[in-house]
PDB file of N, CA and C in Angstrom:
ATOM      1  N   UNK A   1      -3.216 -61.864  47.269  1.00  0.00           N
ATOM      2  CA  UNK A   1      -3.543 -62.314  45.973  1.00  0.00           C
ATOM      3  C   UNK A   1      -2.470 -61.958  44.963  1.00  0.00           C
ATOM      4  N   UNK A   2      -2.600 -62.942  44.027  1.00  0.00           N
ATOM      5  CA  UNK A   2      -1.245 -62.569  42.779  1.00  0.00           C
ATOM      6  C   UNK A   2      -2.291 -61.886  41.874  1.00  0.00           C
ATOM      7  N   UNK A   3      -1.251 -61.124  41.261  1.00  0.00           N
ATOM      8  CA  UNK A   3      -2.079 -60.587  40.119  1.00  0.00           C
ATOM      9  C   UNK A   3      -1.060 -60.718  38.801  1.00  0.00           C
ATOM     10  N   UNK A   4      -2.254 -61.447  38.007  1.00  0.00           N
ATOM     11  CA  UNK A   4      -1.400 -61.883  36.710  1.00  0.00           C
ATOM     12  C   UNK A   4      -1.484 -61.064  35.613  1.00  0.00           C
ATOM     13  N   UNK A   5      -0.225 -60.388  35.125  1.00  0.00           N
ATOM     14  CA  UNK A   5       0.013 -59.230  34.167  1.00  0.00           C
ATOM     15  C   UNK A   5       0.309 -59.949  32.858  1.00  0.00           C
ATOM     16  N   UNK A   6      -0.332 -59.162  32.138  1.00  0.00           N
ATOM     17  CA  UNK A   6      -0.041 -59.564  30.604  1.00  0.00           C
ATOM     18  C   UNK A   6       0.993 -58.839  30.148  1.00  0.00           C
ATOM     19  N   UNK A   7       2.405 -58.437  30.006  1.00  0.00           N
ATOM     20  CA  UNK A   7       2.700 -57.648  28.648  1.00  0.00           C
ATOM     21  C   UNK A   7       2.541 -57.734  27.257  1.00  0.00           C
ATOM     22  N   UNK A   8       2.451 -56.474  26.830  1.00  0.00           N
ATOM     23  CA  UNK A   8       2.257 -56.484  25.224  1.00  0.00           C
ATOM     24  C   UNK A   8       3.527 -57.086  24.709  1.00  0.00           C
ATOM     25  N   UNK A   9       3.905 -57.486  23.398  1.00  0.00           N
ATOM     26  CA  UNK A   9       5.170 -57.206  22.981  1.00  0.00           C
ATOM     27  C   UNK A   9       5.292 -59.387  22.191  1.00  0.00           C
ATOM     28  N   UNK A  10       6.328 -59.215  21.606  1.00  0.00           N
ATOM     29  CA  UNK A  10       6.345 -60.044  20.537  1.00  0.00           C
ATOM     30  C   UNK A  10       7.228 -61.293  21.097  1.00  0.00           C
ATOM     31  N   UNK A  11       6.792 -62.119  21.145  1.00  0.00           N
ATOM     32  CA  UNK A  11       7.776 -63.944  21.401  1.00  0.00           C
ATOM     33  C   UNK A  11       9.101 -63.791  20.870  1.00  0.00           C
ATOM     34  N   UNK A  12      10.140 -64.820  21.576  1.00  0.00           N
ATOM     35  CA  UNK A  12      10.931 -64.785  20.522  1.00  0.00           C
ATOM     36  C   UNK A  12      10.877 -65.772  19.119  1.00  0.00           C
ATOM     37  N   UNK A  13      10.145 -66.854  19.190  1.00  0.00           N
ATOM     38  CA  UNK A  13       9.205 -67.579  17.864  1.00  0.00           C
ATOM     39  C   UNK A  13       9.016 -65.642  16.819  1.00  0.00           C
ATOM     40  N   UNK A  14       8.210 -65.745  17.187  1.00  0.00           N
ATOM     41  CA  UNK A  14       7.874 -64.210  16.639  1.00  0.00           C
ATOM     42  C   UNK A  14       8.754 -63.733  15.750  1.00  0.00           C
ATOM     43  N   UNK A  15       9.535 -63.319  16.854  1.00  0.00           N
ATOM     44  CA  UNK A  15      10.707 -62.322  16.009  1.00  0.00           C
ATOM     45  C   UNK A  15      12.035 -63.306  14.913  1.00  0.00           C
ATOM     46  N   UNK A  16      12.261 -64.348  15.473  1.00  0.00           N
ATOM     47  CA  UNK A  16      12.883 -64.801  14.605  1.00  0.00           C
ATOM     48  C   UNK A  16      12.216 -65.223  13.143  1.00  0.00           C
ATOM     49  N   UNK A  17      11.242 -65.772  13.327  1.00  0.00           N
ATOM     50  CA  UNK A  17       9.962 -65.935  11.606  1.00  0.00           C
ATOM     51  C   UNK A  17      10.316 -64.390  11.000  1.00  0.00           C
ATOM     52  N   UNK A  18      10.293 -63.368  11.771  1.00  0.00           N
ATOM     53  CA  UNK A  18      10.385 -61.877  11.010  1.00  0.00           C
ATOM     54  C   UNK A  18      11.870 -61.873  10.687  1.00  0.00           C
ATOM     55  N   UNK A  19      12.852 -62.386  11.203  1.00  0.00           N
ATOM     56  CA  UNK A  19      14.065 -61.977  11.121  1.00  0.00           C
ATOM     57  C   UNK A  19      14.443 -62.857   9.459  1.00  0.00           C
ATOM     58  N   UNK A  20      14.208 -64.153   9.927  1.00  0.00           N
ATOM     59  CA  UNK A  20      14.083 -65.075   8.875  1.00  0.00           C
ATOM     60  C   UNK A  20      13.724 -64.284   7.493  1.00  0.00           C
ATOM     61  N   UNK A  21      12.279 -64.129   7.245  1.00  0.00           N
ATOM     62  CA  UNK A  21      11.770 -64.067   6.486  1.00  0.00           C
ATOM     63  C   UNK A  21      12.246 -62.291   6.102  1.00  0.00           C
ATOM     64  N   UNK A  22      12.609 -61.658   6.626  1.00  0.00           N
ATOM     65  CA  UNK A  22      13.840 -60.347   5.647  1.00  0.00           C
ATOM     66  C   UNK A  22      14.572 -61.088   5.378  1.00  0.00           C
ATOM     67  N   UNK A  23      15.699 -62.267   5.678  1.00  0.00           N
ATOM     68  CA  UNK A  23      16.422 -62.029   5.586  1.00  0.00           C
ATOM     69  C   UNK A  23      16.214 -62.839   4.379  1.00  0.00           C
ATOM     70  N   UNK A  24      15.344 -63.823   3.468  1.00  0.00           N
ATOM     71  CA  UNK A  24      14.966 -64.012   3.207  1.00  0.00           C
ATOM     72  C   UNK A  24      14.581 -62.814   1.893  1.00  0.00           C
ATOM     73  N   UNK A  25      13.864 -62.318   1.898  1.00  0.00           N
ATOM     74  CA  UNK A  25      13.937 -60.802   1.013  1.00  0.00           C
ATOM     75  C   UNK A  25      14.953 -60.361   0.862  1.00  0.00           C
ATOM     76  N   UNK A  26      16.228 -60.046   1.578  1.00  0.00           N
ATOM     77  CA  UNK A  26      16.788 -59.011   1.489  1.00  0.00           C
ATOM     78  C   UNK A  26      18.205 -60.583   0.538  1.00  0.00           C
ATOM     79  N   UNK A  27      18.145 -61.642   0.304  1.00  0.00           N
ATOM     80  CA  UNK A  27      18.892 -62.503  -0.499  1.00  0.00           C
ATOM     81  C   UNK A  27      18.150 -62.116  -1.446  1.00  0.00           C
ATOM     82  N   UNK A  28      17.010 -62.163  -1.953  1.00  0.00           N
ATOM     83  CA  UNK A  28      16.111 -62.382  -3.026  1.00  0.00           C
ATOM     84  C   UNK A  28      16.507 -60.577  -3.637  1.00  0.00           C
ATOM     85  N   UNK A  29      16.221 -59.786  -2.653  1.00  0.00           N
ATOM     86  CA  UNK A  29      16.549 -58.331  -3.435  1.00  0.00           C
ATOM     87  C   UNK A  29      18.746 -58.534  -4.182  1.00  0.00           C
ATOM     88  N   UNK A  30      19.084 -58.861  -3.281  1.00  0.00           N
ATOM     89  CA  UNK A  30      20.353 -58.624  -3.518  1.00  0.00           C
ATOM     90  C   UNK A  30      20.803 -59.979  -4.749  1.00  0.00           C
ATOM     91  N   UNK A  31      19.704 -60.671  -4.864  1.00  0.00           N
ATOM     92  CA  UNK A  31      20.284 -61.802  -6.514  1.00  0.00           C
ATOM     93  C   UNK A  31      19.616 -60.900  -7.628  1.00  0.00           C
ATOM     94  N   UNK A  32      18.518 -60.142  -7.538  1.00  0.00           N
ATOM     95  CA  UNK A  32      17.584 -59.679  -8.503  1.00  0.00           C
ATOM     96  C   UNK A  32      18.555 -58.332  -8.753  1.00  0.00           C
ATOM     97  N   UNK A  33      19.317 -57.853  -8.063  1.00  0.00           N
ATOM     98  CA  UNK A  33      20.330 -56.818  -8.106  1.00  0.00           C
ATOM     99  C   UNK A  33      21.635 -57.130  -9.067  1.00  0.00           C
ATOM    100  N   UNK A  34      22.040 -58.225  -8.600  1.00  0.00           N
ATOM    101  CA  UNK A  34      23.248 -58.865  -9.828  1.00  0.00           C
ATOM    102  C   UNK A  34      22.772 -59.310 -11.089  1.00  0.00           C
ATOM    103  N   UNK A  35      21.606 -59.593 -10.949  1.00  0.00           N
ATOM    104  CA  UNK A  35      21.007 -60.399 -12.187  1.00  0.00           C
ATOM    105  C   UNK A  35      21.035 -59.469 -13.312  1.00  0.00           C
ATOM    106  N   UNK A  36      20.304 -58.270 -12.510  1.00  0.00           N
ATOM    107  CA  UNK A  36      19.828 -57.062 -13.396  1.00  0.00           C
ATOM    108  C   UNK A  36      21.375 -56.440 -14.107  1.00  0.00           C
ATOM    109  N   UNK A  37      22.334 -56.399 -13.061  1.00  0.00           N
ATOM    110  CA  UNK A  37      23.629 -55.785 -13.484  1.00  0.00           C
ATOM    111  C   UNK A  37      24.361 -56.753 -14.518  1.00  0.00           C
ATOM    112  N   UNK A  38      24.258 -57.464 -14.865  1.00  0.00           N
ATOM    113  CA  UNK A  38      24.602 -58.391 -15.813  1.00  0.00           C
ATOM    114  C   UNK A  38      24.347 -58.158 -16.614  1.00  0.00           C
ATOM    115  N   UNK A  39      22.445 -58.456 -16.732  1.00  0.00           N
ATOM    116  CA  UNK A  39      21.820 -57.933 -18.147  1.00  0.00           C
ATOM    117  C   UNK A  39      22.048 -56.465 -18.587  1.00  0.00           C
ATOM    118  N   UNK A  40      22.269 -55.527 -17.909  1.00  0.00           N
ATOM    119  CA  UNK A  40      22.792 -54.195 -18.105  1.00  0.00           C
ATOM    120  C   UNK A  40      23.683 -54.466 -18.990  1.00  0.00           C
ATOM    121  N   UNK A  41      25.080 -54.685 -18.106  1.00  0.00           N
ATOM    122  CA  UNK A  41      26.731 -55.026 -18.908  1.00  0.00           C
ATOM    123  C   UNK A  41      26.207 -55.785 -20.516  1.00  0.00           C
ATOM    124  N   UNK A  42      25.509 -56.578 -20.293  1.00  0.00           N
ATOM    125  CA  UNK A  42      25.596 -57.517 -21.884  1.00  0.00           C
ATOM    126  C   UNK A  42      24.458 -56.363 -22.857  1.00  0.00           C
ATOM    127  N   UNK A  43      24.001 -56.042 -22.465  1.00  0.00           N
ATOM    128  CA  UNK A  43      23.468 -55.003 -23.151  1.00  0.00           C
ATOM    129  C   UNK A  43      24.054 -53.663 -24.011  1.00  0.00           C
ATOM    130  N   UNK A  44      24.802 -53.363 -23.044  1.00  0.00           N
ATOM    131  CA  UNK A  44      25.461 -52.375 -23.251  1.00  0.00           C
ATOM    132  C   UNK A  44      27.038 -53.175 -24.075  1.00  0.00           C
ATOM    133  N   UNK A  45      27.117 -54.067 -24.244  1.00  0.00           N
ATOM    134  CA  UNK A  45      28.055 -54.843 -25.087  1.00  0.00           C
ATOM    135  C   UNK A  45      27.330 -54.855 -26.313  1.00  0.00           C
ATOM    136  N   UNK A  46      26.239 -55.544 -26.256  1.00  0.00           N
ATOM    137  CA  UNK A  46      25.829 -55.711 -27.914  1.00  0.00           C
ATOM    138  C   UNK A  46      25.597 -54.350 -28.367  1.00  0.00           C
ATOM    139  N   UNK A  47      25.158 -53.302 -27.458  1.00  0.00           N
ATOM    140  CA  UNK A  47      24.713 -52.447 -27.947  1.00  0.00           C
ATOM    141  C   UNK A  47      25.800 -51.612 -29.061  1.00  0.00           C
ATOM    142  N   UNK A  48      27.070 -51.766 -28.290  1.00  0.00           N
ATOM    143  CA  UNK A  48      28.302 -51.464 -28.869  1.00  0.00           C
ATOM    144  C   UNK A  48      28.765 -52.192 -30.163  1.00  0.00           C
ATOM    145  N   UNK A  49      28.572 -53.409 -29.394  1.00  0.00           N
ATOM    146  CA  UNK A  49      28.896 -53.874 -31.305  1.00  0.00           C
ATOM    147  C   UNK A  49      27.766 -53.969 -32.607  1.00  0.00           C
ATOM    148  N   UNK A  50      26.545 -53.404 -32.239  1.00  0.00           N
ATOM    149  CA  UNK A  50      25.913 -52.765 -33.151  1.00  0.00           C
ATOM    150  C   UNK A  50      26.200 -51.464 -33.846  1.00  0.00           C
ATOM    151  N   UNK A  51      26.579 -50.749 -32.736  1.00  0.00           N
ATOM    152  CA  UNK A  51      27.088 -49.259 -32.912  1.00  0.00           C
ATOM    153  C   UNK A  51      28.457 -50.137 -34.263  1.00  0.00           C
ATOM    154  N   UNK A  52      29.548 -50.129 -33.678  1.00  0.00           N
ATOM    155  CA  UNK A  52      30.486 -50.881 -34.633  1.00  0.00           C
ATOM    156  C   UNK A  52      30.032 -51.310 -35.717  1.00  0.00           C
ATOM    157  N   UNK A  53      29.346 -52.141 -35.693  1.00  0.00           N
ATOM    158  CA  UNK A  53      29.077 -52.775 -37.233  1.00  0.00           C
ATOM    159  C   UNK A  53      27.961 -52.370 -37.594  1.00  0.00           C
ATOM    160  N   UNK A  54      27.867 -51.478 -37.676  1.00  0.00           N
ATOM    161  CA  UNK A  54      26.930 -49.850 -38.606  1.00  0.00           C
ATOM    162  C   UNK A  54      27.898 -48.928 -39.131  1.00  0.00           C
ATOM    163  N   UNK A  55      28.863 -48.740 -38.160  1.00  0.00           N
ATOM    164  CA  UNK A  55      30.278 -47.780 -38.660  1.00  0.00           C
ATOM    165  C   UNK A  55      30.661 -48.835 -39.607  1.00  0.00           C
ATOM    166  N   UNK A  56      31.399 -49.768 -39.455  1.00  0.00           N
ATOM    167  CA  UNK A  56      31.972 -50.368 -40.493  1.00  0.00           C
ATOM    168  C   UNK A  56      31.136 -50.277 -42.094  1.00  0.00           C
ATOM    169  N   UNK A  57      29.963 -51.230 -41.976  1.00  0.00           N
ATOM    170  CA  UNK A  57      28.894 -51.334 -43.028  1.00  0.00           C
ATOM    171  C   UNK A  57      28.692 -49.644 -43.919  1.00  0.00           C
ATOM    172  N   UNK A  58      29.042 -48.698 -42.975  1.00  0.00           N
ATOM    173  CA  UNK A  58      28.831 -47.311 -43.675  1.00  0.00           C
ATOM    174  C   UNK A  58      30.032 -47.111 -44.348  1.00  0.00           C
ATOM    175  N   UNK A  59      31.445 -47.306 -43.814  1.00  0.00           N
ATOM    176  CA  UNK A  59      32.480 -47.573 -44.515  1.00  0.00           C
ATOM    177  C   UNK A  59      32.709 -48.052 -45.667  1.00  0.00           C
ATOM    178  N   UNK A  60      32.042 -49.909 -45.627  1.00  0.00           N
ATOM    179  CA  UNK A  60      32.032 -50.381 -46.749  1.00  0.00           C
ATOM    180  C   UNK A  60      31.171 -50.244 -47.922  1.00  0.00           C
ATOM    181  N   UNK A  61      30.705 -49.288 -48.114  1.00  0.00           N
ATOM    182  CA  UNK A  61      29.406 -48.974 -48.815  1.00  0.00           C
ATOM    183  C   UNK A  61      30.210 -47.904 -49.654  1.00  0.00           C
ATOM    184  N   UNK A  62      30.812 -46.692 -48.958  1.00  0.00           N
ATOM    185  CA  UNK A  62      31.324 -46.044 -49.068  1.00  0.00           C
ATOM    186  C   UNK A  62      33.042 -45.873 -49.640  1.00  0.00           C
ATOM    187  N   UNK A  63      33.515 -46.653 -49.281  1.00  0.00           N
ATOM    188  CA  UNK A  63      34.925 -46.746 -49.991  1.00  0.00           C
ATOM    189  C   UNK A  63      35.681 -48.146 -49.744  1.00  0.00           C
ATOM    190  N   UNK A  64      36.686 -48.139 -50.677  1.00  0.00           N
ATOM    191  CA  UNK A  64      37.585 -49.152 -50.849  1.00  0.00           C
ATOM    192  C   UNK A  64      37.643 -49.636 -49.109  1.00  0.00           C
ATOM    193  N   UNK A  65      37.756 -51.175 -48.933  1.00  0.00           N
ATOM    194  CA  UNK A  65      38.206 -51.559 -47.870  1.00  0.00           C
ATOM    195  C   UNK A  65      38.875 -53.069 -47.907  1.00  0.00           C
ATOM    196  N   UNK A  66      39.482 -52.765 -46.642  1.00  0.00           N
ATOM    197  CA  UNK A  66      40.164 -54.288 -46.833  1.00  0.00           C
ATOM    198  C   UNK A  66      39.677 -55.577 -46.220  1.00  0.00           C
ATOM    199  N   UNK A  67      39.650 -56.590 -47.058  1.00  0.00           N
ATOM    200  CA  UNK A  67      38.267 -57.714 -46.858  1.00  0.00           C
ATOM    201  C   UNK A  67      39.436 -58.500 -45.347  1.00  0.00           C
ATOM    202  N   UNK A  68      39.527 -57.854 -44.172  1.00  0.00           N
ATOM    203  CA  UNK A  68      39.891 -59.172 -43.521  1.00  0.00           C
ATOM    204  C   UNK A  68      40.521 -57.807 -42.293  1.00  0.00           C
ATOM    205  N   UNK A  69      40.297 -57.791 -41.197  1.00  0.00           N
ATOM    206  CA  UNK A  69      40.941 -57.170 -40.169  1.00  0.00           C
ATOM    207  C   UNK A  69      40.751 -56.847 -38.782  1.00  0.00           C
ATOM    208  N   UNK A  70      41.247 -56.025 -37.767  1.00  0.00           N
ATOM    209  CA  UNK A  70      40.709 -55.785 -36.900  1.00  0.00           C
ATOM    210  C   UNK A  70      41.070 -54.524 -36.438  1.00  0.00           C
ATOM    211  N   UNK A  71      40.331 -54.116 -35.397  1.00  0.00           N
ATOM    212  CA  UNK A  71      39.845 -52.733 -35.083  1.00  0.00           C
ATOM    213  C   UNK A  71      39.542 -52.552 -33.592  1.00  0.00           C
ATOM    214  N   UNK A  72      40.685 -52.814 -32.207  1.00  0.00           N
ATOM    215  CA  UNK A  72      39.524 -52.098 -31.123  1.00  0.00           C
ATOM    216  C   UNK A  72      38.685 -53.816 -30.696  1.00  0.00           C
ATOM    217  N   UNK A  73      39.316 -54.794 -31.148  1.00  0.00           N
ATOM    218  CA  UNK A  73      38.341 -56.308 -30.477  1.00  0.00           C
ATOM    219  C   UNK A  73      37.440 -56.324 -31.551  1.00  0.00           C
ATOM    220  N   UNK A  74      37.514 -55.480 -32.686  1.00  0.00           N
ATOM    221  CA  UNK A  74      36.434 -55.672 -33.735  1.00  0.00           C
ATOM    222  C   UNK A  74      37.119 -56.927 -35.168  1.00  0.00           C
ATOM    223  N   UNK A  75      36.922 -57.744 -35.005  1.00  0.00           N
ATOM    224  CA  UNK A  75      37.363 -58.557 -36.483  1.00  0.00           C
ATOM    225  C   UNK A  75      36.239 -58.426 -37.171  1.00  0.00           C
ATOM    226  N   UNK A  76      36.537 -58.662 -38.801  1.00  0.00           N
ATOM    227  CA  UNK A  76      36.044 -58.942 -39.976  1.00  0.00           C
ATOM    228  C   UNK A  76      36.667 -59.458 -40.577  1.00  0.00           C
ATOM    229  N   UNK A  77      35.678 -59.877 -41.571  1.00  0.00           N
ATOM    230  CA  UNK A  77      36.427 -60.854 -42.870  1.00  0.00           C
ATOM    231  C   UNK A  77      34.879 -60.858 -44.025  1.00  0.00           C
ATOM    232  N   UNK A  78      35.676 -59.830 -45.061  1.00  0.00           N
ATOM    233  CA  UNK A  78      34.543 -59.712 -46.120  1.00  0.00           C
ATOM    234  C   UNK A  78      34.856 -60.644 -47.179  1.00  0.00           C
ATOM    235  N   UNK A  79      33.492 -61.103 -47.798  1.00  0.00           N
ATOM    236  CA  UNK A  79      33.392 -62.080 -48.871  1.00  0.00           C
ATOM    237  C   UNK A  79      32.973 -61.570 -49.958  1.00  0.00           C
ATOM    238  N   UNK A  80      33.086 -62.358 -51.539  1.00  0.00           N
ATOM    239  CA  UNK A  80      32.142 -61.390 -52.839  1.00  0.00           C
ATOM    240  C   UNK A  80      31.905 -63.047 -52.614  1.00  0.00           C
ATOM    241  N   UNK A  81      30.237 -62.951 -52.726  1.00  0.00           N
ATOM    242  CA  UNK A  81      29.701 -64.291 -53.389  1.00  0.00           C
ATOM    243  C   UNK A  81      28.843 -63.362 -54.717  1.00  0.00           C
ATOM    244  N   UNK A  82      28.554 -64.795 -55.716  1.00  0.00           N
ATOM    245  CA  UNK A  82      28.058 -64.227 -56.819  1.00  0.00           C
ATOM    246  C   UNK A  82      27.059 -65.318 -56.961  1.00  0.00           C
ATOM    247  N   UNK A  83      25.826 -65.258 -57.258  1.00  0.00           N
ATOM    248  CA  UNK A  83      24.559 -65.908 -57.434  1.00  0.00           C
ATOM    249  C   UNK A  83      23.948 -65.397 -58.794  1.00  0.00           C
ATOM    250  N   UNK A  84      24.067 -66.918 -59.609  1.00  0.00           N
ATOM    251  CA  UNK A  84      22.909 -66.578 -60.930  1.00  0.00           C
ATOM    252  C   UNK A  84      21.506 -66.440 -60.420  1.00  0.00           C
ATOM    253  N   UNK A  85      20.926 -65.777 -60.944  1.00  0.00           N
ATOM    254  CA  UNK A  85      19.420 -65.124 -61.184  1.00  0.00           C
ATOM    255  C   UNK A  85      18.953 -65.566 -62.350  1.00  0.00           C
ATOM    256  N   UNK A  86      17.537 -65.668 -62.172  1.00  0.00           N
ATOM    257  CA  UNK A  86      16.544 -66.306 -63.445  1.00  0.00           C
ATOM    258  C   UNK A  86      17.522 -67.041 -64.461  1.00  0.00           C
ATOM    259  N   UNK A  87      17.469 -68.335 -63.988  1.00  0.00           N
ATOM    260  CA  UNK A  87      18.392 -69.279 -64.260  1.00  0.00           C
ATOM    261  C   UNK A  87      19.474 -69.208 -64.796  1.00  0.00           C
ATOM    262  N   UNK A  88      20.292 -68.478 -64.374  1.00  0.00           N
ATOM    263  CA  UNK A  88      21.527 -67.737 -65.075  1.00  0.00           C
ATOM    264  C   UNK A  88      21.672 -67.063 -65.788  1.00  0.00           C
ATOM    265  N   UNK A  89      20.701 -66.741 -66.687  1.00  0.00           N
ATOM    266  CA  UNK A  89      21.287 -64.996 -67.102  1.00  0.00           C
ATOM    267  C   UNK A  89      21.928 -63.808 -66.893  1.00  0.00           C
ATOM    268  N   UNK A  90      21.515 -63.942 -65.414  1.00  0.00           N
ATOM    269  CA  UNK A  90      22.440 -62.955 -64.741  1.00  0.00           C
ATOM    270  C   UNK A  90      22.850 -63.419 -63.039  1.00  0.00           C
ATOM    271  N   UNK A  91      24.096 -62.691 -62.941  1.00  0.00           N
ATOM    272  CA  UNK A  91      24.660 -62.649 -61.463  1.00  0.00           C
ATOM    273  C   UNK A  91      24.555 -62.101 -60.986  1.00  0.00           C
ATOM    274  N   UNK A  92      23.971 -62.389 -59.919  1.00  0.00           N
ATOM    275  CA  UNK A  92      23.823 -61.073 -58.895  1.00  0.00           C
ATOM    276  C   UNK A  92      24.665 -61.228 -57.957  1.00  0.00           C
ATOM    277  N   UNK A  93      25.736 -60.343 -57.864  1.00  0.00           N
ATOM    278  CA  UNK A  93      27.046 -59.982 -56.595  1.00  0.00           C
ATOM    279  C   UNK A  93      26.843 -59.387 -55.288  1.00  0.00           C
ATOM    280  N   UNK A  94      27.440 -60.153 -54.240  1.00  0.00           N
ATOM    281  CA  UNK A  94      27.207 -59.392 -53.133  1.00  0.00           C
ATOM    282  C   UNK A  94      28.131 -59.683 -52.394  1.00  0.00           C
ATOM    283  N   UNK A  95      28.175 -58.800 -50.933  1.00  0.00           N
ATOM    284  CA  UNK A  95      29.462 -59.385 -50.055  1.00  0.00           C
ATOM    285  C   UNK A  95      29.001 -59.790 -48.903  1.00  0.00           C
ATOM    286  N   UNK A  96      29.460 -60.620 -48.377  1.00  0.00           N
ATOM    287  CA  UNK A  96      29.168 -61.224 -46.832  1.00  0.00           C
ATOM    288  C   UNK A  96      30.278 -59.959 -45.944  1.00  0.00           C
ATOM    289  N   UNK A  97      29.753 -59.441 -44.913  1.00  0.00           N
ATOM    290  CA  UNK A  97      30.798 -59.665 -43.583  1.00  0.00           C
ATOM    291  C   UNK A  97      30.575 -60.252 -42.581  1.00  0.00           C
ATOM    292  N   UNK A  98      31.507 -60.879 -42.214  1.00  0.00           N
ATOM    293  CA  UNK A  98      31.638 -61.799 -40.727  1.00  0.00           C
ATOM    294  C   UNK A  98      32.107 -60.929 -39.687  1.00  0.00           C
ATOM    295  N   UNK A  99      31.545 -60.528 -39.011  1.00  0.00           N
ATOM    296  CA  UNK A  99      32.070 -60.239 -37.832  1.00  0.00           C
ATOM    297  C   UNK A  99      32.175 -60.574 -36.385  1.00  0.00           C
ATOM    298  N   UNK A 100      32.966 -60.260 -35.523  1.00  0.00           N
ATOM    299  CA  UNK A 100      33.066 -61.290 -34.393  1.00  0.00           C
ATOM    300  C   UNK A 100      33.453 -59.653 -33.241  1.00  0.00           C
ATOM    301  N   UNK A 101      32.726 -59.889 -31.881  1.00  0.00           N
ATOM    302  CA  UNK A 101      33.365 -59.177 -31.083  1.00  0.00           C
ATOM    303  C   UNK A 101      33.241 -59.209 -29.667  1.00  0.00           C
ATOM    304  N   UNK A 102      34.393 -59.409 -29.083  1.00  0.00           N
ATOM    305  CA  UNK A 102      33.755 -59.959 -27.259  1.00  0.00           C
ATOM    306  C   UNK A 102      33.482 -61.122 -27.648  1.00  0.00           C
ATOM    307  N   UNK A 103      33.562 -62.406 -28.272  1.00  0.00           N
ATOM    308  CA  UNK A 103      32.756 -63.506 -28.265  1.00  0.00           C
ATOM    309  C   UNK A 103      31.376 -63.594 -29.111  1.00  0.00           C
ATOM    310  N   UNK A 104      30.855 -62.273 -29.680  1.00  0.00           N
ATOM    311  CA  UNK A 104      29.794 -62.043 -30.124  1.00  0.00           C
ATOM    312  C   UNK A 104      29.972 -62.380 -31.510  1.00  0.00           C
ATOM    313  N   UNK A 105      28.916 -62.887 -32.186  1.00  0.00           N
ATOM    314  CA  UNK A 105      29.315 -62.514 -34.046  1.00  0.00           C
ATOM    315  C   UNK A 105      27.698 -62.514 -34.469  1.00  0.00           C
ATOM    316  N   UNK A 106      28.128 -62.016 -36.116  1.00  0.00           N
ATOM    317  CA  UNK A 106      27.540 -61.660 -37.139  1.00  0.00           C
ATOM    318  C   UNK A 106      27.737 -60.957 -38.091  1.00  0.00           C
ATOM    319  N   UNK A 107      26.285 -61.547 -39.213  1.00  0.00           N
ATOM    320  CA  UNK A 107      27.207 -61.699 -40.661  1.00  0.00           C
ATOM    321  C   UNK A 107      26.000 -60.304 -41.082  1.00  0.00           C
ATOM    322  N   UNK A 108      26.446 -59.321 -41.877  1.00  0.00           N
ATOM    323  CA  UNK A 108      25.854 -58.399 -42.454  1.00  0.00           C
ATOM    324  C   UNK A 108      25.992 -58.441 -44.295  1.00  0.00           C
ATOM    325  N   UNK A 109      25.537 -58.240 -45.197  1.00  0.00           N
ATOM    326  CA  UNK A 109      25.027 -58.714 -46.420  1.00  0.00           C
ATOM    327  C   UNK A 109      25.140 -57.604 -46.944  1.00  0.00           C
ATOM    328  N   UNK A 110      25.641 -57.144 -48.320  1.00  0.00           N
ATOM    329  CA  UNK A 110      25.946 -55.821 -48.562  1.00  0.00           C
ATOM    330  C   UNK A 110      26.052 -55.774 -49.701  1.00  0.00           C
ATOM    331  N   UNK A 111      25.823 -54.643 -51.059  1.00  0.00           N
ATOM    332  CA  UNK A 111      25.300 -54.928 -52.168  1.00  0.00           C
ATOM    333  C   UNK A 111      26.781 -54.948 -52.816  1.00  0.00           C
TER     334      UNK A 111
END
């Protein structure tokens, strides 16, 4: 008589669906990995040119400066605009800065 043995143990159907499907995860972990490192880097960019144009703005508040320059990838370019108030009686003065950095910009408003 034959005797018919079962072994335990996994197809190769089986194992390739498992192989697949990490490998599968392990693309999906390794894009969610760059993605994240990106948003890091640009973060840590603006974060910097916030830092920057807080130093500057404390500068210009503070003493004489020169309306137009750069600094380190930092440009500016300050403005005086002057706006009548309650229909012209009075002007009210202020300065624009423009700033630009890395590709980044913005304008800060200053008395």
């Amino acid at each position: 008589m034959y005797r018919v043995s079962r072994r335990s143990g996994f197809t190769l159907l089986e194992t390739l669906v498992a192989v697949a499907v990490m490998g599968l995860v392990a693309v999906g972990s390794l894009k969610l990995a760059i993605i994240s490192q990106r948003t890091l880097s640009e973060v840590a960019v603006q974060r910097e040119f916030i830092d920057r144009a807080r130093e500057l703005r404390v500068l210009l508040l503070n003493e004489d400066f020169p309306t137009g320059g750069e600094d380190e990838g930092l440009k500016w370019r300050i403005k005086t605009r002057d706006v009548p108030v309650l229909g012209g009686l009075w002007n009210a003065e202020y300065r624009t800065v423009d700033l630009e950095y890395r590709g980044r910009r913005m304008t800060l408003f200053a008395p």
